[in-house]
Protein backbone atom coordinates (compact mmCIF):
# COMPACT_ATOMS: atom_id res chain seq x y z
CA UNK A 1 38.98 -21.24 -38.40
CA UNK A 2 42.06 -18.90 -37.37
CA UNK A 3 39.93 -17.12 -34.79
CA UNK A 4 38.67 -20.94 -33.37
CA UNK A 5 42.54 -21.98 -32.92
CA UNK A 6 43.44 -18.66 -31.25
CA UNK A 7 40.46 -18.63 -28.94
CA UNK A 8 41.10 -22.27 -27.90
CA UNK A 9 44.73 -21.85 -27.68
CA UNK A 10 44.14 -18.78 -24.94
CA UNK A 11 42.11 -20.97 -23.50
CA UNK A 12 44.76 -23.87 -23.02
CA UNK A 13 47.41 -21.13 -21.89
CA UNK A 14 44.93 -19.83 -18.84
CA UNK A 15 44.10 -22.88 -17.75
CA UNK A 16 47.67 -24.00 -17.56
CA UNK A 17 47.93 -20.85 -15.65
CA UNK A 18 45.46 -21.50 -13.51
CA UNK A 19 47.20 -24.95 -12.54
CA UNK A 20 50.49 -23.20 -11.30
CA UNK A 21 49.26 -22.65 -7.70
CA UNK A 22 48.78 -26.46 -7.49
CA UNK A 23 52.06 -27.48 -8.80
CA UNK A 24 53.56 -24.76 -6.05
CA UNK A 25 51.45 -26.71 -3.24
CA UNK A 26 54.36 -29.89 -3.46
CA UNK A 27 57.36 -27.58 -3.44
CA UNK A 28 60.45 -29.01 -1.49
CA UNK A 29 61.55 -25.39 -0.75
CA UNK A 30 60.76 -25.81 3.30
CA UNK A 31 62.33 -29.43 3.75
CA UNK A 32 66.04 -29.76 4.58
CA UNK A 33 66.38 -32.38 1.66
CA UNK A 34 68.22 -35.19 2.69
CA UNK A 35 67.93 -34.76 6.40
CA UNK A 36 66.77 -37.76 7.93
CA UNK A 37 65.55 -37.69 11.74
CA UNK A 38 65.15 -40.78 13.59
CA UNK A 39 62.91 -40.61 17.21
CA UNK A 40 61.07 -42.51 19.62
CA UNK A 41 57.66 -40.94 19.66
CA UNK A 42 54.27 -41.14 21.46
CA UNK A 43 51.34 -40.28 19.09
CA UNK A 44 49.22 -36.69 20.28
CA UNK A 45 47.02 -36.75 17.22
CA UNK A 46 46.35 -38.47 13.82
CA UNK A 47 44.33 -36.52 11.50
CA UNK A 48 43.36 -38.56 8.18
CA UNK A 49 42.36 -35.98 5.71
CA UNK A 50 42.72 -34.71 2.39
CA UNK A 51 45.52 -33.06 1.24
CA UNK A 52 47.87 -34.78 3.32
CA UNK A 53 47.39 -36.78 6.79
CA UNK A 54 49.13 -34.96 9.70
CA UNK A 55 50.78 -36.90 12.45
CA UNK A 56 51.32 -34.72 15.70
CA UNK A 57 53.87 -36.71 18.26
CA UNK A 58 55.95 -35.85 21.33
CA UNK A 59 59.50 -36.44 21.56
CA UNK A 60 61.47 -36.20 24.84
CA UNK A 61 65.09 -34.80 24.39
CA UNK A 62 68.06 -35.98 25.76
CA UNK A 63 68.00 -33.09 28.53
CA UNK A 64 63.97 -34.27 29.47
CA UNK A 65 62.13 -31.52 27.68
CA UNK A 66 59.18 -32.91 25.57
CA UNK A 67 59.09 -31.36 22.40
CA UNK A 68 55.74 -31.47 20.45
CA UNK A 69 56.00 -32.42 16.63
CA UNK A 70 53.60 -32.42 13.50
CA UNK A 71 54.30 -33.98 10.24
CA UNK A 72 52.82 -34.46 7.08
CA UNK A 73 52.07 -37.60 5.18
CA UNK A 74 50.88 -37.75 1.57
CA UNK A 75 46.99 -37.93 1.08
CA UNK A 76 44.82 -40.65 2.41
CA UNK A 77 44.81 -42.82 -0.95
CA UNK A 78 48.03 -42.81 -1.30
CA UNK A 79 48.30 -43.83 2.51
CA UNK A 80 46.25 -46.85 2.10
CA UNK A 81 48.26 -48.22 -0.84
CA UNK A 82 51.41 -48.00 1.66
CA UNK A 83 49.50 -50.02 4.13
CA UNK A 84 47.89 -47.00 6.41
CA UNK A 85 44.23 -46.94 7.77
CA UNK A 86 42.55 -43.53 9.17
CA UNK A 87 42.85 -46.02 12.74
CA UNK A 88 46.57 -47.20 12.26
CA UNK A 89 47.64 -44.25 15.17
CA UNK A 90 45.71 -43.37 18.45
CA UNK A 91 46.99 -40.99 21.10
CA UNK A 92 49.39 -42.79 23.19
CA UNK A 93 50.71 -45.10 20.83
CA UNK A 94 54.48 -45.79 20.99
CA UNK A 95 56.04 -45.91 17.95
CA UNK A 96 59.61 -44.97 16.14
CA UNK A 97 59.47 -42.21 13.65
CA UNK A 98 61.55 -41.24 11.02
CA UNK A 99 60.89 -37.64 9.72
CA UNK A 100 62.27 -35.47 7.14
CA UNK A 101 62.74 -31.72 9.10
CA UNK A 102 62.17 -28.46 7.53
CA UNK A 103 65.15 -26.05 7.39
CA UNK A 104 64.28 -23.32 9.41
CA UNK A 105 65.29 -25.69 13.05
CA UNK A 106 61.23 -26.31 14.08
CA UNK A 107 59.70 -28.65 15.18
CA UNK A 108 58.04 -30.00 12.13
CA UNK A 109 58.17 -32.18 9.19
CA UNK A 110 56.87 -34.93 6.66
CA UNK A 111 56.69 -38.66 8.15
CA UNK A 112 59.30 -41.03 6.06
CA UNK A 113 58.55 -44.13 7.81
CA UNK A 114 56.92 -45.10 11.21
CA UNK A 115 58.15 -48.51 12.97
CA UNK A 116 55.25 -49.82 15.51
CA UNK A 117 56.26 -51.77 18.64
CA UNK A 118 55.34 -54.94 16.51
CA UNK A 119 57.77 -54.32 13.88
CA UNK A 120 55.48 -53.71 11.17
CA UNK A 121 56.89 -50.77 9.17
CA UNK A 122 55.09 -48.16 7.00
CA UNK A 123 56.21 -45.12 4.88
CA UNK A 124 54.60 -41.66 4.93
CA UNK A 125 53.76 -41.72 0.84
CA UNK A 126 57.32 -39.87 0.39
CA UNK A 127 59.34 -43.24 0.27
CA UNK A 128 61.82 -41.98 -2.20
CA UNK A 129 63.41 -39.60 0.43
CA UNK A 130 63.37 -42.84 2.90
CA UNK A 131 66.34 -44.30 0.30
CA UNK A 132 69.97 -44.31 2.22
C-alpha cells in the first residue's frame, strides 16, 4: 500500500512538473503593465487561431512614417464570448485600437479593445487591463 501512495504521489509531482511550461506561456513579464496605447489603425492582417488571435495593423505617426504593428488577442473561444468572429477584421478596415505595449519600445502588443467606425466596441479577451 506504501509503495502504491509513493508511486502515485511521483506521479502527481511530474505531471505538475510537466504543466510549468504552460503556466510560463501567460507570463506578463514582456508587457509594460498598465500602459495603455490608444491609435487609429488600418487592419494588415487578422489571423484567428489557436493560442491567441493576432491582429497586425498600421499606424501613421505624427511625423508621417507608417509603423507596422501586431498584437495578440486571447484564443478564439474566448474571442467569440467577447463578441469576435474569425471575419470581424479584413485588410483595410479602419478601426481605433487600444493596445497594451511591451516594454522593450517595439512595435508590438496585446489588443485591449478595438472601436469600429460604427461604434460597436470589443475587447481583446484581456479586459481586466482595459479598467481605468
Amino acid at each position: 500500500m506504501k509503495k502504491r501512495f509513493s508511486s502515485a504521489l511521483a506521479l502527481i509531482v511530474l505531471s505538475w512538473f510537466a504543466c510549468l511550461p504552460l503556466f510560463a506561456h501567460h507570463g506578463e513579464a514582456a508587457f509594460s503593465s498598465g500602459n495603455k496605447i490608444t491609435m487609429k489603425a488600418t487592419v494588415t492582417d487578422w489571423y484567428w487561431a489557436n493560442p491567441h488571435c493576432i491582429l497586425q495593423f498600421d499606424v501613421k505617426g505624427d511625423d508621417g512614417q507608417v509603423v507596422h504593428w501586431a498584437a495578440e488577442t486571447s484564443a478564439p473561444a474566448s474571442m467569440i464570448n467577447a463578441g469576435w468572429t474569425k471575419r470581424s477584421l479584413k485588410p483595410g478596415d479602419q478601426v481605433t485600437i487600444t493596445v497594451e505595449p511591451v516594454k522593450n519600445g517595439r512595435p508590438l502588443g496585446r489588443v485591449l479593445e478595438v472601436v469600429f467606425p460604427s461604434g460597436q466596441k470589443v475587447t481583446g479577451g484581456f479586459s481586466s487591463q482595459l479598467k481605468e
